[in-house]
N, C-alpha and C. Protein backbone atom coordinates (compact mmCIF):
# COMPACT_ATOMS: atom_id res chain seq x y z
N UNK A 1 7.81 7.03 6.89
CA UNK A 1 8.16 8.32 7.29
C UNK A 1 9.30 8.50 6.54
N UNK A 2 9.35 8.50 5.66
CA UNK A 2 10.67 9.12 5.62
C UNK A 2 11.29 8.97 4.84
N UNK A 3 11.99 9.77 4.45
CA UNK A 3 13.04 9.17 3.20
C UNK A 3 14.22 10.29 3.28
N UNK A 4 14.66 10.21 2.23
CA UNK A 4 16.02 11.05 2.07
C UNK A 4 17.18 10.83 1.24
N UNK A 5 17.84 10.09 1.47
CA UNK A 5 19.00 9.19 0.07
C UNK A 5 18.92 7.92 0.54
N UNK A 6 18.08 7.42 1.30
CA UNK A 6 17.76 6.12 0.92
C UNK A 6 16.61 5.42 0.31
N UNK A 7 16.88 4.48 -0.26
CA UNK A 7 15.96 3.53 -1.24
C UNK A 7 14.36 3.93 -0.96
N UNK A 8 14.19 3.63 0.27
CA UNK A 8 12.78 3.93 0.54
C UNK A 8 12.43 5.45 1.06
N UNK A 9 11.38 6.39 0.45
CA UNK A 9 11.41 7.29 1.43
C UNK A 9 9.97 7.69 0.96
N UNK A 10 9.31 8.19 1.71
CA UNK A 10 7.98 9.30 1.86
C UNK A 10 7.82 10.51 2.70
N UNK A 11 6.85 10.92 1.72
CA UNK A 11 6.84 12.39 2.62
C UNK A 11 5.55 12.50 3.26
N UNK A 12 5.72 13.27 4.16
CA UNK A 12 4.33 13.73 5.46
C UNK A 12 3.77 14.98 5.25
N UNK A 13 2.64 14.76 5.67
CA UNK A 13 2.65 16.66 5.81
C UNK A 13 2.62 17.11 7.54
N UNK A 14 3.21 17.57 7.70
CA UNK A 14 3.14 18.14 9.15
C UNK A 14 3.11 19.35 9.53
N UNK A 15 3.26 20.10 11.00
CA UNK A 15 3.08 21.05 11.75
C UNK A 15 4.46 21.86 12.34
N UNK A 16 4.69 23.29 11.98
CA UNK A 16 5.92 23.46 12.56
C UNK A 16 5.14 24.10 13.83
N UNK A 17 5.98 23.97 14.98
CA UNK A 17 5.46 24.27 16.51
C UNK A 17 6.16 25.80 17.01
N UNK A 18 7.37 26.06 16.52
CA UNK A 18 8.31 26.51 17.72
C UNK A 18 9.11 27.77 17.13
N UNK A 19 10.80 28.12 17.53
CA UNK A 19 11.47 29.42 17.09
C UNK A 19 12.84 28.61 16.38
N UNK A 20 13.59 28.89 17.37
CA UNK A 20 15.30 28.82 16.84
C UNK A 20 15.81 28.11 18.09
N UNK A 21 16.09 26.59 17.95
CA UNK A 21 15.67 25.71 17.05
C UNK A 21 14.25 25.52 16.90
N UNK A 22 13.39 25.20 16.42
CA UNK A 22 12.05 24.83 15.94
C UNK A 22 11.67 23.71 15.88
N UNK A 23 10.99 23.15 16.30
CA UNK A 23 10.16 21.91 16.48
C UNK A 23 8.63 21.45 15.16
N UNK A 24 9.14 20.26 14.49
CA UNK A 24 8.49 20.23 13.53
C UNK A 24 7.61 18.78 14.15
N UNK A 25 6.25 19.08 14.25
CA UNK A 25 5.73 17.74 14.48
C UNK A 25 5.00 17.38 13.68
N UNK A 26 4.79 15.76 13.81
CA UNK A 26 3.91 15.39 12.39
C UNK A 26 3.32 13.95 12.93
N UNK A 27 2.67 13.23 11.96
CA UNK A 27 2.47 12.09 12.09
C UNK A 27 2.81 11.23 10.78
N UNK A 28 3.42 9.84 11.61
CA UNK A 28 3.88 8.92 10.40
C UNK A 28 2.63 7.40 10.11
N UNK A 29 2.65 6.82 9.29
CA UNK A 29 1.79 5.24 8.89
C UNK A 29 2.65 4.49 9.48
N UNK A 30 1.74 3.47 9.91
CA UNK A 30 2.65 2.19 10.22
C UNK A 30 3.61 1.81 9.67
N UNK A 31 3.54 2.01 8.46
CA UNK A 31 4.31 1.29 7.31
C UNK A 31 5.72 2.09 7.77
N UNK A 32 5.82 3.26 7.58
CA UNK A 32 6.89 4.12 7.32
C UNK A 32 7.22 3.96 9.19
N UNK A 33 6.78 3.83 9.85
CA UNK A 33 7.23 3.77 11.46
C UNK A 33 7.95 2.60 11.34
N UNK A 34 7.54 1.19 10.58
CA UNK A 34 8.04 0.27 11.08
C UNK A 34 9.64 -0.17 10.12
N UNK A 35 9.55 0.38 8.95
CA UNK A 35 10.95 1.28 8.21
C UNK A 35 11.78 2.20 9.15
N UNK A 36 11.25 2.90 10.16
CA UNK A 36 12.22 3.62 10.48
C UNK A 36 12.70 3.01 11.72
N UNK A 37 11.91 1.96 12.44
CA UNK A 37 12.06 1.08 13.57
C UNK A 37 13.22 0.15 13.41
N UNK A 38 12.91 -0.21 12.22
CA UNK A 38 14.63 -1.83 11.92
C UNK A 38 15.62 -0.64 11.72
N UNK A 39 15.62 0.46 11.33
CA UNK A 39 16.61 1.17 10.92
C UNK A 39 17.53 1.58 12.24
N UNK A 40 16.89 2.01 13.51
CA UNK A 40 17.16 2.53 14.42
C UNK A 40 17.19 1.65 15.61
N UNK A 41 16.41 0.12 15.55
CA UNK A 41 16.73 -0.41 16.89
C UNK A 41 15.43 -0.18 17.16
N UNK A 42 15.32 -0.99 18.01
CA UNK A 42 14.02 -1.29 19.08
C UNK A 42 13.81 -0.36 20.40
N UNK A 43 15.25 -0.19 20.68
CA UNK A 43 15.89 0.74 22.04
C UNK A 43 15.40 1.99 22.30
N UNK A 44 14.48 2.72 23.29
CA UNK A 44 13.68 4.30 23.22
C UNK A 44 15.33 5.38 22.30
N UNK A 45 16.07 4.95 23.15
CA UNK A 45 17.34 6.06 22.68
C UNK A 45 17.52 5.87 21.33
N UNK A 46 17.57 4.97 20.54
CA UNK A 46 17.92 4.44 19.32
C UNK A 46 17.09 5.13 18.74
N UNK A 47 15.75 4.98 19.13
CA UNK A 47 14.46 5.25 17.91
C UNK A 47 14.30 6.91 17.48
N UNK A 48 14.39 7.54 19.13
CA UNK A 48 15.25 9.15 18.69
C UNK A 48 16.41 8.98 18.53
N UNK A 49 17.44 8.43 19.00
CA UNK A 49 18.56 8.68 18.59
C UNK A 49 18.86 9.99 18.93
N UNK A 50 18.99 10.21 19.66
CA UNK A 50 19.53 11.49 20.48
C UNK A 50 19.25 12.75 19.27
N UNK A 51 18.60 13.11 18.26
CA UNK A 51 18.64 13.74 17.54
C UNK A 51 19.55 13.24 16.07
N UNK A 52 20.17 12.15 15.89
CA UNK A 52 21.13 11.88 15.08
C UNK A 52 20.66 11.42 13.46
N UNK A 53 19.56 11.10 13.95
CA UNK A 53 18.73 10.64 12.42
C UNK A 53 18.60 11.95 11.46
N UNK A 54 18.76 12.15 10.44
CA UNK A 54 18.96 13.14 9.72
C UNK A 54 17.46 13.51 9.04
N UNK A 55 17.49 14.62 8.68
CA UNK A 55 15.67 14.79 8.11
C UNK A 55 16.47 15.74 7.10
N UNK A 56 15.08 16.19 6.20
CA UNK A 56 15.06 17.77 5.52
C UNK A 56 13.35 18.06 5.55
N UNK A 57 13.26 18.99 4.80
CA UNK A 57 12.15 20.19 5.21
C UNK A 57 11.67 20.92 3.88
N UNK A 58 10.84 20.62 3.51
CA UNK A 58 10.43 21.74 2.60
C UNK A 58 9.41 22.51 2.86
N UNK A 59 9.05 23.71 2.19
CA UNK A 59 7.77 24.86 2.79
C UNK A 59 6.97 24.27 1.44
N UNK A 60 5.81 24.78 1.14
CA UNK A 60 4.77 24.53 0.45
C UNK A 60 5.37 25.35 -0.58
N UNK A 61 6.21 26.32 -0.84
CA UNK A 61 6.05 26.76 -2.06
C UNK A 61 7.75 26.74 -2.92
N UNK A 62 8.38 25.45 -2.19
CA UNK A 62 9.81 24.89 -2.03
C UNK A 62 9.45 23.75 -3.19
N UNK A 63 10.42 23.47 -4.30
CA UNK A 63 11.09 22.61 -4.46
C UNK A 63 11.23 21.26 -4.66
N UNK A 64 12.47 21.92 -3.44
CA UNK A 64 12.98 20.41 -2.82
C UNK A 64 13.18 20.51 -1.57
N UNK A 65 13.86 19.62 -0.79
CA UNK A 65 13.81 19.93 0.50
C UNK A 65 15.06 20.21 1.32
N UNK A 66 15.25 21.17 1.34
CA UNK A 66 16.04 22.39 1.27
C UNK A 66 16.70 22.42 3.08
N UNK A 67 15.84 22.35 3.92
CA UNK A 67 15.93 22.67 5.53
C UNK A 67 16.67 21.81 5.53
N UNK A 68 17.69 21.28 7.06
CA UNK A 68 18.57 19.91 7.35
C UNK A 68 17.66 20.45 8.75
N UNK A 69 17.76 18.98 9.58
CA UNK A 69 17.59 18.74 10.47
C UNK A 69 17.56 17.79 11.31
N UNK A 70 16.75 17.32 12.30
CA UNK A 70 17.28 16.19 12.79
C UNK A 70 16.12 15.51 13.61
N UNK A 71 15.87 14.11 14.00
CA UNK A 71 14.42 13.49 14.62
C UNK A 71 15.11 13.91 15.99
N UNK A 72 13.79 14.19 16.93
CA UNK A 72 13.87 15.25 18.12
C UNK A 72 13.00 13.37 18.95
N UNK A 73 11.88 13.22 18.49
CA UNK A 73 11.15 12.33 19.35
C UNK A 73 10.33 11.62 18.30
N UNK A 74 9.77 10.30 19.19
CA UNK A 74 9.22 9.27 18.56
C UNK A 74 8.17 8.85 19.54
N UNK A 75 6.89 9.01 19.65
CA UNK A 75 6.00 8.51 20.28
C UNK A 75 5.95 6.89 20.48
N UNK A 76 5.64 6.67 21.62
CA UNK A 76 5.12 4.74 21.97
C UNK A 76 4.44 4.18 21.53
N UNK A 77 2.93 4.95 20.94
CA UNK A 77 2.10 4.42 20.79
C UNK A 77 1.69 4.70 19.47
N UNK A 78 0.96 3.40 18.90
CA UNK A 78 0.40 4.13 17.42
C UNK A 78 -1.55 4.32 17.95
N UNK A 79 -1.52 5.35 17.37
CA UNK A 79 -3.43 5.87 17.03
C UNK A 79 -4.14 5.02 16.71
N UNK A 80 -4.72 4.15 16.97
CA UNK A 80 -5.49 3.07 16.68
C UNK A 80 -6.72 3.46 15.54
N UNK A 81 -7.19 4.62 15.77
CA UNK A 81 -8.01 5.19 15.18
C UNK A 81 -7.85 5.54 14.05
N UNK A 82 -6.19 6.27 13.68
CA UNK A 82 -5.67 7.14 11.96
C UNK A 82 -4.59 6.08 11.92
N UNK A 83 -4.28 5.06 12.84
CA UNK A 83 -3.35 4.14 12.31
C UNK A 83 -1.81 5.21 11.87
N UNK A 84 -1.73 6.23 13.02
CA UNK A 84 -0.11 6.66 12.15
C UNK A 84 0.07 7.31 14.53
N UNK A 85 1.54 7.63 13.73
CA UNK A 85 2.37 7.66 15.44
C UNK A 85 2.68 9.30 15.20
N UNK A 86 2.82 9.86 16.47
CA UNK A 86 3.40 11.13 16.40
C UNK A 86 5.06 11.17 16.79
N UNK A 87 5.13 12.13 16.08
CA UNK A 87 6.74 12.33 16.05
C UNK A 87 7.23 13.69 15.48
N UNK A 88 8.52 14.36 16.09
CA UNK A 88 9.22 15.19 15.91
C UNK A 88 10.57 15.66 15.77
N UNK A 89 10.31 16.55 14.90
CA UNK A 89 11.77 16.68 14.46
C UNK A 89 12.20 17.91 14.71
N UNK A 90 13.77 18.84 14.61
CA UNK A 90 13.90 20.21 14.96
C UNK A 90 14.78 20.42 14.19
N UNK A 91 14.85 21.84 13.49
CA UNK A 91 15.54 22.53 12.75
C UNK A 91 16.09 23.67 13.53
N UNK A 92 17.65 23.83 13.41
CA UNK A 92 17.99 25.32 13.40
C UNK A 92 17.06 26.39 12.37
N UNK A 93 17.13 27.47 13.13
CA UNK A 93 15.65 28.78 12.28
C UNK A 93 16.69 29.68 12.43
N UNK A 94 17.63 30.34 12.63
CA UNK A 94 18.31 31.52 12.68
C UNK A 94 17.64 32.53 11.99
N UNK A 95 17.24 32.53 10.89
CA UNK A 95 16.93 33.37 9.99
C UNK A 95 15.30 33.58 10.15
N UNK A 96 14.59 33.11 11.10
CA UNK A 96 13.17 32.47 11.37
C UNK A 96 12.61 32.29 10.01
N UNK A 97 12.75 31.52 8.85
CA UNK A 97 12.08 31.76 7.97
C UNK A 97 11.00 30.64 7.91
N UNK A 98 11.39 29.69 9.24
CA UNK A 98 10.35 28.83 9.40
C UNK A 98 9.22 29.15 10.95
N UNK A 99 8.12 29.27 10.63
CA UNK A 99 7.19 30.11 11.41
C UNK A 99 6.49 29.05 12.02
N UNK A 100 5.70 29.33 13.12
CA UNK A 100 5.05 28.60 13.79
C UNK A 100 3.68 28.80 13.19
N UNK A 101 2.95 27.30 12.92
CA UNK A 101 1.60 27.42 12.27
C UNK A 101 1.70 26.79 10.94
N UNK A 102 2.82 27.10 10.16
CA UNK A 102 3.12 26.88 9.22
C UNK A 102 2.93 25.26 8.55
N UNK A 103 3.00 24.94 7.29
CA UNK A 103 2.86 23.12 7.15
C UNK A 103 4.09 23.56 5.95
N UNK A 104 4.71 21.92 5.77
CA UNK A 104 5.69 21.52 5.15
C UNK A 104 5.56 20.27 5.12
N UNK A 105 6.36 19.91 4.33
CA UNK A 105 6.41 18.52 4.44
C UNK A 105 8.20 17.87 4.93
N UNK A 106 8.34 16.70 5.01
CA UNK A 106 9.44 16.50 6.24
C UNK A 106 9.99 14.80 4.86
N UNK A 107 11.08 14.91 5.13
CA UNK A 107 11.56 13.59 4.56
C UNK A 107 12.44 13.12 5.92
N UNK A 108 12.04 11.81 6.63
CA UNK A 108 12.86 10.90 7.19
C UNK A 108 13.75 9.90 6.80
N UNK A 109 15.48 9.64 7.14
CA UNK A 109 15.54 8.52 6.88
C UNK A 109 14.78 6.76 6.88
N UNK A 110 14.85 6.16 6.03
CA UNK A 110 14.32 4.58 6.70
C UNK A 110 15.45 3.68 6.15
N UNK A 111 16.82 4.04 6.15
CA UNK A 111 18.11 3.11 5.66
C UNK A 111 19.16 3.90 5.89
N UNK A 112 20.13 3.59 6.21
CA UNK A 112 21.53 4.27 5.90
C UNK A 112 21.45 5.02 4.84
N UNK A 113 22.28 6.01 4.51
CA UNK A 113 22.79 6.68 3.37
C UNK A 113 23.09 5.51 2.24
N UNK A 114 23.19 5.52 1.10
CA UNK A 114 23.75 5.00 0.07
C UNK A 114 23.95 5.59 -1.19
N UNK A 115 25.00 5.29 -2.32
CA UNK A 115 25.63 5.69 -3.13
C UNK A 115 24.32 5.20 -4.24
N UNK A 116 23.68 5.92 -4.91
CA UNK A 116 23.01 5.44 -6.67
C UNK A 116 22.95 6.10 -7.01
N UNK A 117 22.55 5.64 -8.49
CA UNK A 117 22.65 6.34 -9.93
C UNK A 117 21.53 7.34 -10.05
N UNK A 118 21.42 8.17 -10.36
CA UNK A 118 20.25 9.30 -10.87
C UNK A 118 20.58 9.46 -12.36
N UNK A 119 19.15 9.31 -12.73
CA UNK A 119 18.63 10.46 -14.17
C UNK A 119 17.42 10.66 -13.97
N UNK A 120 17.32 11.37 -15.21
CA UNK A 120 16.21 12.24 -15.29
C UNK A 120 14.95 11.62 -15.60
N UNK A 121 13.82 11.55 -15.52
CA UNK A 121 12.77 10.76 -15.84
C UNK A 121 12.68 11.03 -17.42
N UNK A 122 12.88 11.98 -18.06
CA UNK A 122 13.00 12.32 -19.49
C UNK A 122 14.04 11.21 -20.08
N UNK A 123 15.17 10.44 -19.72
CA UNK A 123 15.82 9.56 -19.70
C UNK A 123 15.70 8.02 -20.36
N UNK A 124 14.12 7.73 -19.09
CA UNK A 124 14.11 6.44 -19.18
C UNK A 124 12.51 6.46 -20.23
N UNK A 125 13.38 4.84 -21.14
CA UNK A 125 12.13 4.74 -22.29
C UNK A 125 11.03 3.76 -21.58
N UNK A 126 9.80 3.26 -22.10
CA UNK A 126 9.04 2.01 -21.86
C UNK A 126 9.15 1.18 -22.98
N UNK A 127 9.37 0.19 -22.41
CA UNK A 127 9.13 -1.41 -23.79
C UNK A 127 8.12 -2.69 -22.94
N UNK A 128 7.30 -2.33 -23.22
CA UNK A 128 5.80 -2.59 -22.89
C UNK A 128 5.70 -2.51 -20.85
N UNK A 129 6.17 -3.78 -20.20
CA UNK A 129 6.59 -3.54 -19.25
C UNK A 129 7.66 -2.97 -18.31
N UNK A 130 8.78 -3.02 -19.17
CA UNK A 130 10.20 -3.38 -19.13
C UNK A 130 10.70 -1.34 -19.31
N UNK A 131 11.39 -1.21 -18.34
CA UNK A 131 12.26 0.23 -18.24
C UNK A 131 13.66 0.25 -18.88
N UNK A 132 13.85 1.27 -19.78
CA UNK A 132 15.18 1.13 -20.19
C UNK A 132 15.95 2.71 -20.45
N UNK A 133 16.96 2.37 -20.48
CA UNK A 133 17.89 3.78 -20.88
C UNK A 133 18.39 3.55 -21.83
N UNK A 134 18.62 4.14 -22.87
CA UNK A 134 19.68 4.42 -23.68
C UNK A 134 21.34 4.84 -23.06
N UNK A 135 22.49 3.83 -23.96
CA UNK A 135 23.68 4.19 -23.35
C UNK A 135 24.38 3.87 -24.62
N UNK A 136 25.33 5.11 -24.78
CA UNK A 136 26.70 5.12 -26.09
C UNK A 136 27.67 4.26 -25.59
N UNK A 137 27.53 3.57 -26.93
CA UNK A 137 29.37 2.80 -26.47
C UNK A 137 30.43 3.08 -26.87
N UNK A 138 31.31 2.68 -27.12
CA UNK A 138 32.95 3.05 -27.54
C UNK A 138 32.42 3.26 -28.77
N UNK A 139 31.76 2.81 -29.78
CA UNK A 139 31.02 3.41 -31.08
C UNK A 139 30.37 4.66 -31.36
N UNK A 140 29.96 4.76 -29.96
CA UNK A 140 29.16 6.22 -30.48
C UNK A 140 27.98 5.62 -30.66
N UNK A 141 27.25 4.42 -30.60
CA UNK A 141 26.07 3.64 -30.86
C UNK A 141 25.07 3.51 -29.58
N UNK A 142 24.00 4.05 -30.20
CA UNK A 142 22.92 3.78 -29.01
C UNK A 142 22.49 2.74 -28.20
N UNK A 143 22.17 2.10 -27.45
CA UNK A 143 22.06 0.80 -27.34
C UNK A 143 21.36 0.89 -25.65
N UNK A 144 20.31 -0.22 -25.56
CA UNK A 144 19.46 -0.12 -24.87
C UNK A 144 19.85 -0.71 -23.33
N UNK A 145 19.52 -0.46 -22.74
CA UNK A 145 20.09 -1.33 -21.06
C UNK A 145 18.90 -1.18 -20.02
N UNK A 146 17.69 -2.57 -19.88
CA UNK A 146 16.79 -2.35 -18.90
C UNK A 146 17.36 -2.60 -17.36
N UNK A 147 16.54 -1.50 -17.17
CA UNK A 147 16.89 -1.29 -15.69
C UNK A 147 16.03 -1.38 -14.77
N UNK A 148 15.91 -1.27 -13.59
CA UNK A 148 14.74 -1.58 -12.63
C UNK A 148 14.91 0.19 -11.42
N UNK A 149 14.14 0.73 -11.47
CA UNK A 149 13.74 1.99 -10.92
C UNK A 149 13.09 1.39 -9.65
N UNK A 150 14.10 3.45 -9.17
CA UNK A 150 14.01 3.29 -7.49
C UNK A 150 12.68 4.87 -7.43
N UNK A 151 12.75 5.26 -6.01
CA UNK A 151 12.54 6.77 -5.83
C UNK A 151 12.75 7.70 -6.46
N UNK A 152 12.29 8.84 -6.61
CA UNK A 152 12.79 10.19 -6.94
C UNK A 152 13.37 10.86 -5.83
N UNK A 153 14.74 11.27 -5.87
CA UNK A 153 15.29 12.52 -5.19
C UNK A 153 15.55 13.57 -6.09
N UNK A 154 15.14 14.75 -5.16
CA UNK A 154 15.83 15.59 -5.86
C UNK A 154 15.34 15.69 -6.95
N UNK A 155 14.28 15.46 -7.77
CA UNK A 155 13.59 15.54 -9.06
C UNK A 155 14.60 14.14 -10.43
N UNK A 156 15.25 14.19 -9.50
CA UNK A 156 16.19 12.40 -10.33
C UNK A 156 15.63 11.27 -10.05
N UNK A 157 15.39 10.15 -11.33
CA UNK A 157 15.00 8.87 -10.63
C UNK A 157 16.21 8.25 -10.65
N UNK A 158 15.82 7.48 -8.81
CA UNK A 158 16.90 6.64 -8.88
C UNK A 158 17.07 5.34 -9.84
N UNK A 159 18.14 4.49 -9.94
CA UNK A 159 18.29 3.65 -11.16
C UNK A 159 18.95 2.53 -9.75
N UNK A 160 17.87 1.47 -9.53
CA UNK A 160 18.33 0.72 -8.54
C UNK A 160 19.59 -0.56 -9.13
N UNK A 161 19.14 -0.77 -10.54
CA UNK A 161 19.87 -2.09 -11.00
C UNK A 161 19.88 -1.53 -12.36
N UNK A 162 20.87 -2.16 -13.15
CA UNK A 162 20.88 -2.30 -14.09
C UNK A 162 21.63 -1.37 -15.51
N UNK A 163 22.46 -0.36 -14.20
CA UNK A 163 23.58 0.80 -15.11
C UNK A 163 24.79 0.30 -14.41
N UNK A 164 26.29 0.68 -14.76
CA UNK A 164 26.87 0.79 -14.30
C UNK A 164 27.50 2.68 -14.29
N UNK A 165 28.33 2.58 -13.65
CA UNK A 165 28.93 4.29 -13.63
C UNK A 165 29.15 4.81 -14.40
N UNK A 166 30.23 4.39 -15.57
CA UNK A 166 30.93 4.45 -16.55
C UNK A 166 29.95 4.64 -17.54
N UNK A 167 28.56 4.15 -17.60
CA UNK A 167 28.01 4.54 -18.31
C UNK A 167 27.36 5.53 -19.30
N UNK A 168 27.83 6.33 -20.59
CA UNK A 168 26.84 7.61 -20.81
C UNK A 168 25.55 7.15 -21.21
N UNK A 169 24.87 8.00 -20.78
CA UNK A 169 23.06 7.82 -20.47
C UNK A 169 22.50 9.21 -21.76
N UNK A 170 21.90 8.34 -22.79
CA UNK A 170 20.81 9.08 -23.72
C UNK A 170 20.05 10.44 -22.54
N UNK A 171 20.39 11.69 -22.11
CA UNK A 171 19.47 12.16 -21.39
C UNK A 171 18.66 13.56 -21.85
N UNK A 172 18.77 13.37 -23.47
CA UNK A 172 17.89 14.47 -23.83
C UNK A 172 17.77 13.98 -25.67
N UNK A 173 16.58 14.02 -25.85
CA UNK A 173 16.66 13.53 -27.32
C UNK A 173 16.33 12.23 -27.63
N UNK A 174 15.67 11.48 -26.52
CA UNK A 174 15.23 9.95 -26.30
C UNK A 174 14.42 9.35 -27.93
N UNK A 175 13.76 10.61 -28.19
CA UNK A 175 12.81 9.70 -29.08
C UNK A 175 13.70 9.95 -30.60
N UNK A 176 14.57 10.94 -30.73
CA UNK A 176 15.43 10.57 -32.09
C UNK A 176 16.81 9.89 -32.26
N UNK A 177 17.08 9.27 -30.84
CA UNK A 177 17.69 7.87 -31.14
C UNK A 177 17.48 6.78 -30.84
N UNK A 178 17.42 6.17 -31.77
CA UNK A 178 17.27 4.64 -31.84
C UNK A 178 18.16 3.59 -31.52
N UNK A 179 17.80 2.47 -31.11
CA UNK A 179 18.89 1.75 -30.23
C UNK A 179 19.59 1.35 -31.98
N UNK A 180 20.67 0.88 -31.42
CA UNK A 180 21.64 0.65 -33.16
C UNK A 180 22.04 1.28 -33.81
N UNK A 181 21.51 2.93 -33.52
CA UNK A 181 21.73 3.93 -34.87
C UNK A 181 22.90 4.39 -33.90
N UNK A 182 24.03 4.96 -34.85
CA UNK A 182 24.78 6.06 -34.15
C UNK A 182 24.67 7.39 -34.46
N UNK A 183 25.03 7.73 -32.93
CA UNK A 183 25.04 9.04 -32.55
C UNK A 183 25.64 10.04 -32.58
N UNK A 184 25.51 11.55 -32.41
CA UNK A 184 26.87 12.16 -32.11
C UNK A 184 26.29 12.81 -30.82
N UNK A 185 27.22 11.76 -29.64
CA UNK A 185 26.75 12.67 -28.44
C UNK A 185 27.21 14.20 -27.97
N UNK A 186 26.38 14.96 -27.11
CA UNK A 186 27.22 15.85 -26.39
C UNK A 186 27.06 15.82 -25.17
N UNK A 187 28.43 16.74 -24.84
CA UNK A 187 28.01 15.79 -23.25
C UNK A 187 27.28 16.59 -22.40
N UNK A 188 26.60 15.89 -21.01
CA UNK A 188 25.81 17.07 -20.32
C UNK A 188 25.22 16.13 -19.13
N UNK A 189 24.96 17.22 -18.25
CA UNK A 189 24.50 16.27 -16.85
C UNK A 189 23.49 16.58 -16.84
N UNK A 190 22.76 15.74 -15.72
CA UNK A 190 21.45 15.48 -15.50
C UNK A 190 20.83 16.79 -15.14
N UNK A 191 21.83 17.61 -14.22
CA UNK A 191 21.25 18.72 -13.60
C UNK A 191 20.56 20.18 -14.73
N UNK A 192 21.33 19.28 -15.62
CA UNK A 192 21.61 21.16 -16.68
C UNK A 192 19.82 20.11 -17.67
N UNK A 193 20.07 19.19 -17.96
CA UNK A 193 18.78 18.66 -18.69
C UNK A 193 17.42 19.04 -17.48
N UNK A 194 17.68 19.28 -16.67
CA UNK A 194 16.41 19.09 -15.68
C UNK A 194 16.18 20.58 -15.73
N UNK A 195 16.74 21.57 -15.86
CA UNK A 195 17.08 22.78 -16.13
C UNK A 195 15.96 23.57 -17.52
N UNK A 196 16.19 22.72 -18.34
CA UNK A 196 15.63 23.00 -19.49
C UNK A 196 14.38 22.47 -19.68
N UNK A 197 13.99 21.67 -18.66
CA UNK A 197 12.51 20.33 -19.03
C UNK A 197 11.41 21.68 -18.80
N UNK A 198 10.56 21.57 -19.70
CA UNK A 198 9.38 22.54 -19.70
C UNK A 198 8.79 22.50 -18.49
N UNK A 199 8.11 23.40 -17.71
CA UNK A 199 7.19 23.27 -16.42
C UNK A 199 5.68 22.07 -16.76
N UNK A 200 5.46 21.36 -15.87
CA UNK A 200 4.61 20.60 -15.91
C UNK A 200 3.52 21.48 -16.16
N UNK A 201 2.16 21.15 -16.84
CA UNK A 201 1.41 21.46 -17.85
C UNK A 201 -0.01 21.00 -16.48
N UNK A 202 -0.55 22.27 -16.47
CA UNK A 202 -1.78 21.91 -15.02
C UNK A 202 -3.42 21.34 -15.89
């Protein structure tokens, strides 16, 4: 169930129920129930958590996931039959722009918050198995650094191992530099390159 800015996350498709606040219900897999179970405790209060677990929300013709909200309830039992648990979450609607009937999809936490690296999938090269980025050094020289990939948020892949901060990251122009050759970088963030990436091709 779930994800969000942590390491692990998936998305559902579910059911919005309700008004202002609004009730989003859905169903989660074992898998993702039992991620959000070590996260929260064994304890009924823990597993809702009084509302404290954080969510977001997207509509079908969204993005990203845009809504904040929060886990409302967690069913006892799993479906023996679809193998997934019911559960709910609720959003403030002030604006009602979330309707009853409606489907979205829902990101749950399954970890604490944590701090990582994002780029752009345009970013990272392949060397047969092996993931890598390009990074300038005090030279101005290209030079390769494999890394080991997390999730996508936010249309960024995460970069679980293998950058540090300080690092500048090759993030537009991958295939006309070569590791060794130097460069003349300019500078630019991930957000403004993601900006410019052509629309995916149907």
């Amino acid at each position: 169930v779930m994800g969000g800015t942590s390491a692990a996350t998936t998305t559902l498709l579910a059911t919005i129920q309700s008004t202002d606040p609004i009730r989003f219900e859905f169903t989660a897999d074992e898998g993702s129930y039992l991620s959000y179970r070590r996260m929260t405790g064994s304890e009924p209060n823990k597993i809702n958590n009084a509302g404290k677990v954080p969510v977001t929300l997207k509509l079908l013709d969204e993005q990203i996931f845009s809504h904040p909200g929060n886990m409302d309830f967690v069913d006892n039992a799993i479906d023996t039959g679809s193998g997934t648990i019911r559960a709910r979450a609720v959003f403030p609607n002030p604006d009602g722009i979330l309707t009853p009937g409606m489907f979205g999809r829902i990101q749950v936490a399954t970890g604490p918050p944590a701090e990582a690296l994002l780029v752009p999938d345009a970013a990272i090269g392949t060397e047969q198995v092996r993931k890598y980025v390009l990074v300038v050094d005090d030279n101005n020289v290209a030079q390769p650094k494999y890394v080991t990939l997390g999730p996508v948020v936010d249309g960024l892949r995460v970069v679980s191992s293998g950058l540090e901060t300080n690092d500048r990251v090759v993030v537009n122009g991958l295939m006309r530099a070569r590791p060794g050759t130097k460069v003349t970088p300019e500078m630019s963030t991930a957000e403004a390159v993601m900006e410019h990436e052509p629309a995916p091709s149907h």
